[in-house]
Protein backbone atom coordinates (compact mmCIF):
# COMPACT_ATOMS: atom_id res chain seq x y z
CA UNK A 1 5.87 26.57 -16.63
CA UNK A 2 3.55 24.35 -14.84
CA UNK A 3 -0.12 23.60 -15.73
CA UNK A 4 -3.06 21.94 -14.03
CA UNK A 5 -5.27 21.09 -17.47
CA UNK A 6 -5.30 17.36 -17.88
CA UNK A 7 -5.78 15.65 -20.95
CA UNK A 8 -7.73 12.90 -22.02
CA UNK A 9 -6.15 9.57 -22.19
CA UNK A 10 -7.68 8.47 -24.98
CA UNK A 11 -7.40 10.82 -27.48
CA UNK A 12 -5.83 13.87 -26.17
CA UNK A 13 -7.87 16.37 -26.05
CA UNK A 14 -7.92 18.52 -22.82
CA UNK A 15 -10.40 17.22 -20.49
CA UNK A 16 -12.35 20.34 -18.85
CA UNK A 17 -15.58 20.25 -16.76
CA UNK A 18 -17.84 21.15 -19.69
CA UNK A 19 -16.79 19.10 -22.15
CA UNK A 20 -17.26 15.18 -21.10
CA UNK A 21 -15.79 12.60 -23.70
CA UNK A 22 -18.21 9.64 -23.56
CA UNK A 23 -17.07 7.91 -26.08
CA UNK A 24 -13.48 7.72 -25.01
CA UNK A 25 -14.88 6.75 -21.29
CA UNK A 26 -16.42 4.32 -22.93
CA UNK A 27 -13.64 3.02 -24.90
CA UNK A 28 -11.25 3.15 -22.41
CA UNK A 29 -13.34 0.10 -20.62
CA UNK A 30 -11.27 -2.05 -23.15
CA UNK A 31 -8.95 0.07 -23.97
CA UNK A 32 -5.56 0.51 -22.77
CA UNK A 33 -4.64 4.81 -22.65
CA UNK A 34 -3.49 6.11 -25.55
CA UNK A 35 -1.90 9.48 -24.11
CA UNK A 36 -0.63 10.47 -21.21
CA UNK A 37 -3.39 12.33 -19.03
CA UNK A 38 -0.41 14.71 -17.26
CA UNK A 39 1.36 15.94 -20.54
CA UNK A 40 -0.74 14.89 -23.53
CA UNK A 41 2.51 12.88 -24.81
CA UNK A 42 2.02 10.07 -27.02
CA UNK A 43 3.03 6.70 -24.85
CA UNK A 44 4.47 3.46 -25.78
CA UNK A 45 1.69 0.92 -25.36
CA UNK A 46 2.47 -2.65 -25.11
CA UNK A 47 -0.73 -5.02 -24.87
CA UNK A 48 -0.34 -8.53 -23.16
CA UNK A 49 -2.49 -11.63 -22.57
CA UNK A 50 -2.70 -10.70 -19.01
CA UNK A 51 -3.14 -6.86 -19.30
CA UNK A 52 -1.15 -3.69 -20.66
CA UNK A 53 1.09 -1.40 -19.21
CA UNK A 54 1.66 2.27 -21.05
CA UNK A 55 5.20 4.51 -20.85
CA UNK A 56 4.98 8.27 -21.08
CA UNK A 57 8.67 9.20 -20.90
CA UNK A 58 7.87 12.61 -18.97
CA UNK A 59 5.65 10.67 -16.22
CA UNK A 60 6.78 6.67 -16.17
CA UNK A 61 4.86 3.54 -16.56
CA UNK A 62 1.00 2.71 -15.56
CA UNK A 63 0.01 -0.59 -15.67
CA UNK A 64 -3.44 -2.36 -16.37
């Protein structure tokens, strides 16, 4: 089964083109993503000094 809905990275609710999330967007200026945009899994966030970096085990690692 493949699907082409993505998913906010914030807080994981599906992202369609009625339905904007400004709070999240506006969040996610100093926030690191919560979920992964591809499969709605929950990642593994680790927060550094110099920056963040997010694991989804379906999709890999993103960095920030």
């Amino acid at each position: 089964m493949t699907t082409t809905e993505l998913w906010c990275d914030r807080c994981g609710d599906p992202v369609t083109a009625g339905a904007a999330h400004p709070g999240c967007a506006s969040a996610r200026q100093l926030e690191p993503p919560r979920y992964c945009h591809r499969c709605r899994r929950r990642m593994k966030v680790q927060v550094l000094p110099v920056g963040w970096s997010a694991v989804c085990v379906e999709h890999g690692e993103i960095r920030g």
